[in-house]
Structure formats: structure tokens, C-alpha cells
N, C-alpha and C. Protein backbone atom coordinates (compact mmCIF):
# COMPACT_ATOMS: atom_id res chain seq x y z
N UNK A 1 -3.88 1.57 39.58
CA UNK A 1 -2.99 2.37 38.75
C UNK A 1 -3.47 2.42 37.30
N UNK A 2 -3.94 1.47 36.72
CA UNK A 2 -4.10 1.31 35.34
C UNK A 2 -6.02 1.49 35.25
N UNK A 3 -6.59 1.64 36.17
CA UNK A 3 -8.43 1.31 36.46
C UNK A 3 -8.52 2.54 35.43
N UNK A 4 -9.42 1.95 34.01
CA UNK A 4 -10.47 2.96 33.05
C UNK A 4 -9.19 2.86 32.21
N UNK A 5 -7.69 2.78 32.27
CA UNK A 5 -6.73 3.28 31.25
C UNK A 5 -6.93 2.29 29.59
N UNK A 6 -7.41 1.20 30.15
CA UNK A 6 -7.26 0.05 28.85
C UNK A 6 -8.46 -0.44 28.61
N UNK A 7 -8.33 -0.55 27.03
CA UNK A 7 -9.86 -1.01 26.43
C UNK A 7 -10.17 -2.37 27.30
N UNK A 8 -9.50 -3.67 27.77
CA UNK A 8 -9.63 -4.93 28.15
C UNK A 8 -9.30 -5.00 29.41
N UNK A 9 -10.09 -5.80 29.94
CA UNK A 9 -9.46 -5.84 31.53
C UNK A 9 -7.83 -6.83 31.48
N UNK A 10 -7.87 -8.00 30.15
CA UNK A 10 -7.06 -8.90 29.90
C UNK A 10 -5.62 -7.77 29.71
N UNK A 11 -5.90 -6.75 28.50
CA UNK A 11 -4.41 -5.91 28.47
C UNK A 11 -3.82 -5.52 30.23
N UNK A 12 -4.97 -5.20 30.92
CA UNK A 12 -4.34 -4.53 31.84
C UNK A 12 -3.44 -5.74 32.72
N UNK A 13 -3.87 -7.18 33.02
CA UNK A 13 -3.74 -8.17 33.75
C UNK A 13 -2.25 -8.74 33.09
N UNK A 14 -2.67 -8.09 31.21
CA UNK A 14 -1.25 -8.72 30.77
C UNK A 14 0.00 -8.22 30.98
N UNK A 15 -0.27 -6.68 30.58
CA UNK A 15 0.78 -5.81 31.29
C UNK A 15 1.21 -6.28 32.61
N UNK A 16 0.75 -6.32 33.82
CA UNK A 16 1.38 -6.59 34.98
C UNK A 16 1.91 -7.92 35.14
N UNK A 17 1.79 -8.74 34.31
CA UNK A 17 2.01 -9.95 34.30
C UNK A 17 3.53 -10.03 33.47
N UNK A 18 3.40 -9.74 32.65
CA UNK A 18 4.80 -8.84 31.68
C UNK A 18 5.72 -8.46 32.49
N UNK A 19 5.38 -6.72 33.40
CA UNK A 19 6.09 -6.39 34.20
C UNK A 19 6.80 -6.56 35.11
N UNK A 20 6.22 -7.92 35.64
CA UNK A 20 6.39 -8.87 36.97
C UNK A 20 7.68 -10.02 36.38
N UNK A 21 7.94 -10.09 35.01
CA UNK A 21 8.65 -10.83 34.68
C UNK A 21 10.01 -10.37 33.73
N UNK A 22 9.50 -9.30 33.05
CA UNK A 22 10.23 -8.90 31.29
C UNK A 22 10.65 -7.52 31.98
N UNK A 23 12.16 -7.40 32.03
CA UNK A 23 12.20 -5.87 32.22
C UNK A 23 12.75 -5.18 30.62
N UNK A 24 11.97 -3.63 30.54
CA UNK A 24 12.11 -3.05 29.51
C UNK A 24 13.44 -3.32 28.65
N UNK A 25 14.39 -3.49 29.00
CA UNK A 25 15.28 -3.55 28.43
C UNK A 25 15.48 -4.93 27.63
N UNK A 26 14.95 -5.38 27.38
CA UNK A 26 14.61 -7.13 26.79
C UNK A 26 13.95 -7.20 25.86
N UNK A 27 14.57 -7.05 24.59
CA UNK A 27 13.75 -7.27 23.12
C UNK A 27 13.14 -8.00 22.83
N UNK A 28 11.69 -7.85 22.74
CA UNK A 28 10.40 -8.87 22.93
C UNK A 28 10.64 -8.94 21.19
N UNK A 29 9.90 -10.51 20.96
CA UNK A 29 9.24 -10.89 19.55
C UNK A 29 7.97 -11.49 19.80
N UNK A 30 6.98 -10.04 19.41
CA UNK A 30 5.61 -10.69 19.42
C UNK A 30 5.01 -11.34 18.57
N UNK A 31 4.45 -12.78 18.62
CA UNK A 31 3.95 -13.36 17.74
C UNK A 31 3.14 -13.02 16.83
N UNK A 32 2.59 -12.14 15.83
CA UNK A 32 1.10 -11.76 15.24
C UNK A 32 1.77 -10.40 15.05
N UNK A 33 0.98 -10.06 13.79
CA UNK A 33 0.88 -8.59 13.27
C UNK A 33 1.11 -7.70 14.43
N UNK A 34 1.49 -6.53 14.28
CA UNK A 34 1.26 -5.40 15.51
C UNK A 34 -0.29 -4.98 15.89
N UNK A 35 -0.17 -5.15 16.73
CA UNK A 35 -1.94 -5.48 17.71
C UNK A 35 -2.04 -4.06 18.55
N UNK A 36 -3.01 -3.22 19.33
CA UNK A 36 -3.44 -2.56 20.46
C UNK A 36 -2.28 -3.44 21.45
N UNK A 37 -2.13 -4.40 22.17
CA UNK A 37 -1.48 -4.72 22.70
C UNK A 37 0.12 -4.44 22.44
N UNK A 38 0.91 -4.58 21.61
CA UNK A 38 1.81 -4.40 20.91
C UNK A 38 2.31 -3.18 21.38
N UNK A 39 1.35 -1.95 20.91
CA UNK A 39 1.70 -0.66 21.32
C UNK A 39 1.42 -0.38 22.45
N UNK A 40 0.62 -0.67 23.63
CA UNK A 40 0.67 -0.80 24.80
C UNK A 40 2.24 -1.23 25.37
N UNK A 41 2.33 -2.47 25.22
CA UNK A 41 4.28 -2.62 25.39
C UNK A 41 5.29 -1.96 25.28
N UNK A 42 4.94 -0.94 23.78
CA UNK A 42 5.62 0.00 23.28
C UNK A 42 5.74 1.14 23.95
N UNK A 43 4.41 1.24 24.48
CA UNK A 43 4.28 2.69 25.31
C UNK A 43 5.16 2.25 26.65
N UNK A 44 4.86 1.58 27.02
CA UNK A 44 5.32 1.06 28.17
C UNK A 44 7.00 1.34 28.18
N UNK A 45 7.61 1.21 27.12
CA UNK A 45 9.24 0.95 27.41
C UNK A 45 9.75 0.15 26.83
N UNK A 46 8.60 -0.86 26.11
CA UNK A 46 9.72 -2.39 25.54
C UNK A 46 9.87 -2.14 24.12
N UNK A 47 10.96 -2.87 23.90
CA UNK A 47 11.76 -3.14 22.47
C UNK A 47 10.52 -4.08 21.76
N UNK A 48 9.67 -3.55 21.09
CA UNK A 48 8.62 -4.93 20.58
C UNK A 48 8.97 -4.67 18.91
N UNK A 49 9.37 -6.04 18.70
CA UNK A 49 9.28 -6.48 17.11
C UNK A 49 7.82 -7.37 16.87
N UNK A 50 7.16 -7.26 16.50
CA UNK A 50 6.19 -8.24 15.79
C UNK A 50 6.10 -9.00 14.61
N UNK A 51 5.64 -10.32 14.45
CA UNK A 51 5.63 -11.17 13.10
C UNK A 51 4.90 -10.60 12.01
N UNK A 52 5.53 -11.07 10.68
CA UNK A 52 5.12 -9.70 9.46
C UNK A 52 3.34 -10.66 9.00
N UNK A 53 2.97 -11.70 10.09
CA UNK A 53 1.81 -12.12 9.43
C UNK A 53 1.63 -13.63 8.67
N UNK A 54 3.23 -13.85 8.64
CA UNK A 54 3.20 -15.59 8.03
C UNK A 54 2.68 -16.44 9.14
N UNK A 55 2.33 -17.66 8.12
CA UNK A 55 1.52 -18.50 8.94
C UNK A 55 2.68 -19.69 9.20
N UNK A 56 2.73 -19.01 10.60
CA UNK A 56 4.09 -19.73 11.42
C UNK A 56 3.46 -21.65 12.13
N UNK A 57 2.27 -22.26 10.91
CA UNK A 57 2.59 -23.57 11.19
C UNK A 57 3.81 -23.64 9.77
N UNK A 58 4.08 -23.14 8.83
CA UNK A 58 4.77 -23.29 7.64
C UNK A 58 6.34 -22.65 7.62
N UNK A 59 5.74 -21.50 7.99
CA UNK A 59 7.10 -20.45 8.36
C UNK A 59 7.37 -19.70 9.33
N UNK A 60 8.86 -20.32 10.30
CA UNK A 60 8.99 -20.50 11.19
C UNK A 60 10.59 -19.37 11.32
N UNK A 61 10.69 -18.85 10.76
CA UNK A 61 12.08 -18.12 9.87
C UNK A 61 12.17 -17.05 11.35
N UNK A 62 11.13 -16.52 11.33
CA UNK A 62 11.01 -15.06 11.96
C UNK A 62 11.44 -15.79 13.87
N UNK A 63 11.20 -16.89 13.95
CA UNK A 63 11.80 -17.62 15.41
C UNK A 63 12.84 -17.77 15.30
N UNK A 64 13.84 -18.23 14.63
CA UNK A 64 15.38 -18.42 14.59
C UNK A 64 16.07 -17.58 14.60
N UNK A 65 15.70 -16.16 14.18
CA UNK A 65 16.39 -15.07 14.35
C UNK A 65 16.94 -15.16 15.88
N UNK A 66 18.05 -14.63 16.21
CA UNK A 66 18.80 -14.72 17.90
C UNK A 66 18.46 -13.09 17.87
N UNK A 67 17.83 -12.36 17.39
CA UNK A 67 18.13 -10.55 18.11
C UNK A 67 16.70 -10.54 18.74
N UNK A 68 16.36 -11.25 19.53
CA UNK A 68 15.53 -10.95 20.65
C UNK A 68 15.61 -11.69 21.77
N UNK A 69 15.26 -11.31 22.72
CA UNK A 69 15.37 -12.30 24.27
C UNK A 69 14.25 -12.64 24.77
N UNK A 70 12.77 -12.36 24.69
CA UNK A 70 11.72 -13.17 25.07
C UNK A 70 10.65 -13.17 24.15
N UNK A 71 10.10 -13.81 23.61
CA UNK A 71 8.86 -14.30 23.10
C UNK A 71 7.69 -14.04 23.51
N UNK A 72 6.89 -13.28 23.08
CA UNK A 72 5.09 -13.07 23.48
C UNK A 72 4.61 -13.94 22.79
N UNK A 73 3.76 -14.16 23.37
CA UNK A 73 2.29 -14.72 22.18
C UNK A 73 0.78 -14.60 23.09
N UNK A 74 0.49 -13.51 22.65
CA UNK A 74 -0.85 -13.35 23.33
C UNK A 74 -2.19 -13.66 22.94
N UNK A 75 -2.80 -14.99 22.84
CA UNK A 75 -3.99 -14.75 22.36
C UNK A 75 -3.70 -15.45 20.69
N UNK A 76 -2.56 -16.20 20.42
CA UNK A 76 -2.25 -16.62 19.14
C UNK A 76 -1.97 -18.05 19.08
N UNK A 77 -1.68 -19.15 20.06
CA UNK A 77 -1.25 -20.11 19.70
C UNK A 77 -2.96 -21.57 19.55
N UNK A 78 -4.07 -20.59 20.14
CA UNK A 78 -5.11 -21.02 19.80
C UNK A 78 -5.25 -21.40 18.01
N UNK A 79 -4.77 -20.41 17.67
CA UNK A 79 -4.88 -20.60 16.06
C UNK A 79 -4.69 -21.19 15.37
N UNK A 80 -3.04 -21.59 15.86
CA UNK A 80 -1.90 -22.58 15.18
C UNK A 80 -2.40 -23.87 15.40
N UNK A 81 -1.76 -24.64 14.46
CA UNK A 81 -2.19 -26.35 14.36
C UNK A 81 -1.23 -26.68 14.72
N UNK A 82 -0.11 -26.12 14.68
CA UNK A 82 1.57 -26.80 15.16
C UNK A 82 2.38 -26.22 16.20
N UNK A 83 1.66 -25.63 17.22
CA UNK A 83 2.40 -25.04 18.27
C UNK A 83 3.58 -25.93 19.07
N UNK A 84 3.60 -27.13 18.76
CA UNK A 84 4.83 -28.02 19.20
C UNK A 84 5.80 -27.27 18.40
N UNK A 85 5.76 -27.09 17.05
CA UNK A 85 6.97 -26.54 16.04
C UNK A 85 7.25 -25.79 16.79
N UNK A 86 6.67 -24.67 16.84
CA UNK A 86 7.36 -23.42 17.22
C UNK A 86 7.55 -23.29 18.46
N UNK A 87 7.27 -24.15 19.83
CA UNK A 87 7.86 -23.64 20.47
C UNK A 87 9.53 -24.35 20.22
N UNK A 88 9.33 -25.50 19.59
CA UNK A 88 10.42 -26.07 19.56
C UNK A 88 11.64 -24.80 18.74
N UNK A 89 11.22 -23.82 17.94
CA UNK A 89 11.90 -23.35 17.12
C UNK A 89 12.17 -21.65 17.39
N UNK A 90 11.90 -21.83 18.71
CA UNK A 90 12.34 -20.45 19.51
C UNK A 90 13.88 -20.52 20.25
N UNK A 91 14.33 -19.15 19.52
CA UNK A 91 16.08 -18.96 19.46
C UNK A 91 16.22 -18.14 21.14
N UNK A 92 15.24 -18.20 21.58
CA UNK A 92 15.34 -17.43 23.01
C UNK A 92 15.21 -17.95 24.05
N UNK A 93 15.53 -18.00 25.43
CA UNK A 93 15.25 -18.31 26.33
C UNK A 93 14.47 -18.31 27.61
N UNK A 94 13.62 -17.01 27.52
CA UNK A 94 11.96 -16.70 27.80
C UNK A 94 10.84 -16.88 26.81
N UNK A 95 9.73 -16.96 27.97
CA UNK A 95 8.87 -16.30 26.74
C UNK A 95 7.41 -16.35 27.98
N UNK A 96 6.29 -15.19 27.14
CA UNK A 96 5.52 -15.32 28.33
C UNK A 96 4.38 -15.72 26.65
N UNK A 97 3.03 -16.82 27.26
CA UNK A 97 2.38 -16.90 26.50
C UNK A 97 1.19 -16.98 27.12
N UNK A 98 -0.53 -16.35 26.67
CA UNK A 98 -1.45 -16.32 27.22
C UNK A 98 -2.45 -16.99 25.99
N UNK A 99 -3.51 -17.74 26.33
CA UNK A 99 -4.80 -18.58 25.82
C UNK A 99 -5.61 -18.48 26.25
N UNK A 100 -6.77 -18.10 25.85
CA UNK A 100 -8.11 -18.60 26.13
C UNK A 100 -8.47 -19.85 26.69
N UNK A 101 -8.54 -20.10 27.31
CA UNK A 101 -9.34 -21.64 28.30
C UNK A 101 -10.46 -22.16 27.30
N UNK A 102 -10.48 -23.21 27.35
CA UNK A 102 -11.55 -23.90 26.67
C UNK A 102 -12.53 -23.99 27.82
N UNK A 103 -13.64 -23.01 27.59
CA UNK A 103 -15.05 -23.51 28.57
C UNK A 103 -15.62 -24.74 27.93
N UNK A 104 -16.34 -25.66 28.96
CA UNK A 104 -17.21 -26.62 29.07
C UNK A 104 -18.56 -26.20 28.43
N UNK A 105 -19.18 -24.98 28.51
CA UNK A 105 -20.31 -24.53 28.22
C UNK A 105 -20.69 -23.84 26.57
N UNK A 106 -19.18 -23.53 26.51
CA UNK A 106 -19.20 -22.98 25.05
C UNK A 106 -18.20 -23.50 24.06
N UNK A 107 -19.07 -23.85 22.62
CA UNK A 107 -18.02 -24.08 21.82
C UNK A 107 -16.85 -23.52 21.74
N UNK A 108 -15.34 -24.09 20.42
CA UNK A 108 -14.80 -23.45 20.41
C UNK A 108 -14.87 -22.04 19.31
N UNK A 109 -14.37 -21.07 19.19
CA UNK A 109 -14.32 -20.10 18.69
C UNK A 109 -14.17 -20.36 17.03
N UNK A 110 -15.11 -19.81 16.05
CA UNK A 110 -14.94 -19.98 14.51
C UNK A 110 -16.16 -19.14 13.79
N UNK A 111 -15.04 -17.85 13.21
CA UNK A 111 -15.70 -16.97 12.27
C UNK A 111 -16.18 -17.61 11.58
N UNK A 112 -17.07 -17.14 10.85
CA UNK A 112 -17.96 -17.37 9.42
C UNK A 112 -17.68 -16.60 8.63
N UNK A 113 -17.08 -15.22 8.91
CA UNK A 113 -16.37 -14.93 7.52
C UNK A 113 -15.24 -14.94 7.54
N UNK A 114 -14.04 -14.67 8.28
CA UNK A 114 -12.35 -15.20 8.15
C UNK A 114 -12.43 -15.89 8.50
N UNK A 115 -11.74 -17.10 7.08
CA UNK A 115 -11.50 -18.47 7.56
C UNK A 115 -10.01 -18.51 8.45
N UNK A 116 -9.62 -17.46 8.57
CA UNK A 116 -8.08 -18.02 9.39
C UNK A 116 -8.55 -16.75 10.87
N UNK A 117 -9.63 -16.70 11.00
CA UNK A 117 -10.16 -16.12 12.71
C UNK A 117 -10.59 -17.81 13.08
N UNK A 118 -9.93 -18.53 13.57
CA UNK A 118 -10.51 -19.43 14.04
C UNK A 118 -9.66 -19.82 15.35
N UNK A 119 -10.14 -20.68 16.09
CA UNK A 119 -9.37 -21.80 16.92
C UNK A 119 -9.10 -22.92 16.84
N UNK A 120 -8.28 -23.36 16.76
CA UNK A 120 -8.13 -24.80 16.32
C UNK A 120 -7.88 -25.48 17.86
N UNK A 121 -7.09 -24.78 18.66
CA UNK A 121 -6.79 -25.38 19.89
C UNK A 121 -7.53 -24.20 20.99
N UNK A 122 -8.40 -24.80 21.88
CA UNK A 122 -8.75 -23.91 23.03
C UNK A 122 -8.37 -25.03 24.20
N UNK A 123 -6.99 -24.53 24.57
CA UNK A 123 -6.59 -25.23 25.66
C UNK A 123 -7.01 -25.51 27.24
N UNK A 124 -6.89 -26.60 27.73
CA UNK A 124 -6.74 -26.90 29.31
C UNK A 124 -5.62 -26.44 29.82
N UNK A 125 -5.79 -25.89 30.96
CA UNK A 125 -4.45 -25.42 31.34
C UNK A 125 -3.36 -26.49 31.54
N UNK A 126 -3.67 -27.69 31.73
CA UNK A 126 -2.52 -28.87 31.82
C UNK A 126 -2.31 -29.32 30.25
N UNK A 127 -2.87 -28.73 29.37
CA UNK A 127 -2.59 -29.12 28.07
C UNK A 127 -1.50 -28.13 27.35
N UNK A 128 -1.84 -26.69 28.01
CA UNK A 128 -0.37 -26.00 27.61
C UNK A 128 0.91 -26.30 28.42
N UNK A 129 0.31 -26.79 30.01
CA UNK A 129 1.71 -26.61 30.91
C UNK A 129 2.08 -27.81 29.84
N UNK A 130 1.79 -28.91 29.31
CA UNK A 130 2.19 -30.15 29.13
C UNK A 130 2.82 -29.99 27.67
N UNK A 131 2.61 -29.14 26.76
CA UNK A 131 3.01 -28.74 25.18
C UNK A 131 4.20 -28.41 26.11
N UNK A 132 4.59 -26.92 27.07
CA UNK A 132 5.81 -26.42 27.48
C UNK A 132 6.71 -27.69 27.66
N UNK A 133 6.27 -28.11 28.26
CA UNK A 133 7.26 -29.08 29.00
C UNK A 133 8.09 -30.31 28.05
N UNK A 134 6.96 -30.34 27.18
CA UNK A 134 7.50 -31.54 25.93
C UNK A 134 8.03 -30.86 25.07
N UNK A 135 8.32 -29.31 25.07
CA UNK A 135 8.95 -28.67 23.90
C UNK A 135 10.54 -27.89 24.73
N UNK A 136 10.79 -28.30 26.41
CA UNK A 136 11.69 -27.95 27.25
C UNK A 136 11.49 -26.84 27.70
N UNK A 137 10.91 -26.35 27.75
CA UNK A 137 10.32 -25.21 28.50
C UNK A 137 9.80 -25.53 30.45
N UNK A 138 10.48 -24.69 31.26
CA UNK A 138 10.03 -24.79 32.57
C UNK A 138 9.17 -23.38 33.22
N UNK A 139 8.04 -23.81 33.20
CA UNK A 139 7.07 -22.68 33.40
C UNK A 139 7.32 -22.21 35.22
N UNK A 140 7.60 -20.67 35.26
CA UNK A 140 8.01 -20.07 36.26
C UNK A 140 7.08 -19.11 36.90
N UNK A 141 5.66 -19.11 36.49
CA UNK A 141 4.58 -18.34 36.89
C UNK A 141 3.71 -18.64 35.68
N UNK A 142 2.41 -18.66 36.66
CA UNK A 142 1.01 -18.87 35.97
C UNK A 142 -0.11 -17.84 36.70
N UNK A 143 -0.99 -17.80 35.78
CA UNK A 143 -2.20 -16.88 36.29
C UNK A 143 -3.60 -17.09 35.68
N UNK A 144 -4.50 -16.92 36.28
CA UNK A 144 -5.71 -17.45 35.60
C UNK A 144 -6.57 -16.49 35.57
N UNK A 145 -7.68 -15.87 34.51
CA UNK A 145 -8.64 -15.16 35.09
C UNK A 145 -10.20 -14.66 34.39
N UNK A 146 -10.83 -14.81 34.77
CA UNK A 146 -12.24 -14.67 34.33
C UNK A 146 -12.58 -13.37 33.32
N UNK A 147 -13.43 -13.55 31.94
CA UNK A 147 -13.93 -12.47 31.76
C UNK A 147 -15.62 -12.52 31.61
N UNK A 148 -15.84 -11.88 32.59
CA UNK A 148 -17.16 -11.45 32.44
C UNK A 148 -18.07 -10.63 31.63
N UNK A 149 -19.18 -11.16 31.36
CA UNK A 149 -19.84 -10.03 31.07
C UNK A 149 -20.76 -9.21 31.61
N UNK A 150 -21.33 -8.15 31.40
CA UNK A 150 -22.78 -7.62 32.11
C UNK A 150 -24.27 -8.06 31.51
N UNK A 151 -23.70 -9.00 30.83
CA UNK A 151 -25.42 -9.80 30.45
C UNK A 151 -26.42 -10.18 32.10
N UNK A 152 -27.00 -10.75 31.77
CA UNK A 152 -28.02 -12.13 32.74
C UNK A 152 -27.83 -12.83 32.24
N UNK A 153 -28.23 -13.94 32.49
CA UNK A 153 -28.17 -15.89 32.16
C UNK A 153 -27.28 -16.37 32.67
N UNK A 154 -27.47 -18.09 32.49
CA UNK A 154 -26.52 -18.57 32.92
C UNK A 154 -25.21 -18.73 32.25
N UNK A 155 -25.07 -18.06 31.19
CA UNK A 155 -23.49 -18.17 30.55
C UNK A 155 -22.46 -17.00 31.09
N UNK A 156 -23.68 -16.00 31.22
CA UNK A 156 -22.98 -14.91 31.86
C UNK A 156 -22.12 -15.50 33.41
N UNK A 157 -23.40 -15.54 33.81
CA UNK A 157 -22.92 -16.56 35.19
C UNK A 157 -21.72 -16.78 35.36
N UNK A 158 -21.33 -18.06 34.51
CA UNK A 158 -20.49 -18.66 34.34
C UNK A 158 -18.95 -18.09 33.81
N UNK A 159 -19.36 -17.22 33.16
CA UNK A 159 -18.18 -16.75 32.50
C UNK A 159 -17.57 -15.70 33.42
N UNK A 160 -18.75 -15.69 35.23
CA UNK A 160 -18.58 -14.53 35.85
C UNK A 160 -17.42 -15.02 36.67
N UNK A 161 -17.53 -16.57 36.99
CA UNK A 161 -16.69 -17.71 37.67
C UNK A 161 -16.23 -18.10 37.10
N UNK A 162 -15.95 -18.68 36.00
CA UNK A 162 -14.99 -19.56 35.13
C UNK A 162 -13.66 -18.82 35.01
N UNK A 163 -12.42 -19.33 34.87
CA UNK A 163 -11.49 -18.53 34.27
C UNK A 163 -11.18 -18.70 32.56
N UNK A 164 -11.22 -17.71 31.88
CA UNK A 164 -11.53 -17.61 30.46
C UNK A 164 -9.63 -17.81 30.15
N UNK A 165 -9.07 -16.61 30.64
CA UNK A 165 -7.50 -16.45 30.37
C UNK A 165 -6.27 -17.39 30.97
N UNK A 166 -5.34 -17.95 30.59
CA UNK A 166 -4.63 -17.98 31.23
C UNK A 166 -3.33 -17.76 30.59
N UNK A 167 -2.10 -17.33 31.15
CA UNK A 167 -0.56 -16.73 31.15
C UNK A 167 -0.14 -17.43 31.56
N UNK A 168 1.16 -18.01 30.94
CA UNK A 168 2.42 -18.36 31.89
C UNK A 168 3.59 -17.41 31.57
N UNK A 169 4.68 -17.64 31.92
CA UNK A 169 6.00 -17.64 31.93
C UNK A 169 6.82 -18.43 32.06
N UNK A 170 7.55 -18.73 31.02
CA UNK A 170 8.55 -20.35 31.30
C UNK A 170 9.69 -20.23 30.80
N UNK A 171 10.92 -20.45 30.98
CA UNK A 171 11.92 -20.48 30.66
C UNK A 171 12.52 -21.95 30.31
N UNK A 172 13.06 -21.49 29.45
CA UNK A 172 13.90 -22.83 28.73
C UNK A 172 14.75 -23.42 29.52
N UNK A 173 14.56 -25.18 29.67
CA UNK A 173 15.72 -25.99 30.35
C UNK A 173 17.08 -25.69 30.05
């Protein structure tokens, strides 16, 4: 249904992953500036508010708000140094969140010219189920999945088998 529609194979995997959980009518708060992704959601049907850009290890304001019902974070809690805070400081009772996997083969991720493009955390997948769980969160679907490239070598290889992404969905105890 979606084959050639999206720049990423990840948007397309996220969308259905979304769909499978968030129905349109459920005022999302996406973590991060308004993204390609963002408006994808938008197109889609959903209520998406996005964060105006504060750096939510400090300011945490834009989570306490109650006028939304599930939480995104796609591709953002790699960044943060304090993702215990915030999940602790979410006024909602969903939320779906996706990370990059920490490969074995490759460092973690860090621009050389934005100092705040970085990763601070490239998680194990038992290292996010285990943040959810210590912040009360009960994860209700997971998904894992590879991005490849069309290089040769062996990183390509690897990155042809490895799973790079992973999503959950968890709802609050």
C-alpha cells in the first residue's frame, strides 16, 4: 500500500506501527520540532502537536500539559541524557517510542559540526524495555527492523541482518 510513497523505509514501518495502535482521533505530542514524519501523521488524520525545540533534559513543561493522549518520540530519546525524567513526566497514558539499536560494529552516532546532533544513548533493546518499566510504563507491542544499505562490505552486510530500529508501545501502569 505505501511501496515508493515515503522517503524511509523506517516512516513507512512507523506509520503502520502507529496505526496498529493510535487511532486518529487521539491527540499525539510529538517529541522534537515538526519533522517529515510529523506531517506524514498529519496527512494521515492525527491531531499532532510537536515540542517548540527545548531541551527537554531541563525543560520538561511541554509534558505536563494534560491536552494530549499519546506521546511520540521517534528517533529522539537517543539524544537526551535524562530520558528517566521525562518519561517519568508524561501527563498521558500511551505513548509509542522508536531508537536506533546500538550496533556492535559501529560507533555511536556524533556530528562534528552540531554539537547537539549527537547520541548520547544508543540503546539495547532490554535497556529501553528496562528505562519503561522503571519509569511504570507496560510495553504492549514491540518491533524490530533492519536498515540496509546498497553498498558491498561487510558493514553493509551486517546492517543487511542486524536490526538498526526498534518501536514499542507501552502504556502506563
Amino acid at each position: 500500500m505505501y511501496e515508493n510513497t515515503f522517503p524511509h523505509k523506517r516512516y513507512k514501518l512507523t506509520l503502520e506501527f502507529l496505526q496498529k495502535h493510535i487511532h486518529p482521533s487521539e491527540k499525539i505530542l510529538d517529541l522534537g520540532v515538526a519533522n517529515p514524519f510529523s506531517k506524514i501523521m498529519a496527512n494521515e488524520g492525527y491531531i499532532v502537536n510537536n515540542t517548540d525545540g527545548e531541551d527537554l533534559d531541563f525543560n520538561q513543561s511541554a509534558l505536563q500539559k494534560s491536552n494530549y493522549d499519546v506521546l511520540t518520540a521517534f528517533e529522539i530519546f537517543e539524544h537526551l541524557l535524562n530520558p528517566f525524567t521525562v518519561l517519568q513526566n508524561v501527563a498521558c497514558n500511551k505513548l509509542i517510542i522508536s531508537v536506533p539499536l546500538r550496533l556492535w560494529f559501529s560507533p555511536a552516532y556524533k556530528s562534528k559540526t552540531d554539537m547537539w546532533d549527537r547520541h548520547y544513548h544508543e540503546f539495547e533493546d532490554w535497556q529501553l524495555d528496562w528505562l519503561l518499566e522503571k519509569t511504570g510504563w507496560v510495553i504492549k507491542d514491540r518491533k524490530k527492523w533492519t536498515n540496509p544499505s546498497k553498498k558491498l562490505g561487510i558493514r553493509p552486510f551486517l546492517r543487511k541482518i542486524t536490526p538498526r530500529y526498534y518501536i514499542i508501545y507501552a502504556e502506563r501502569i
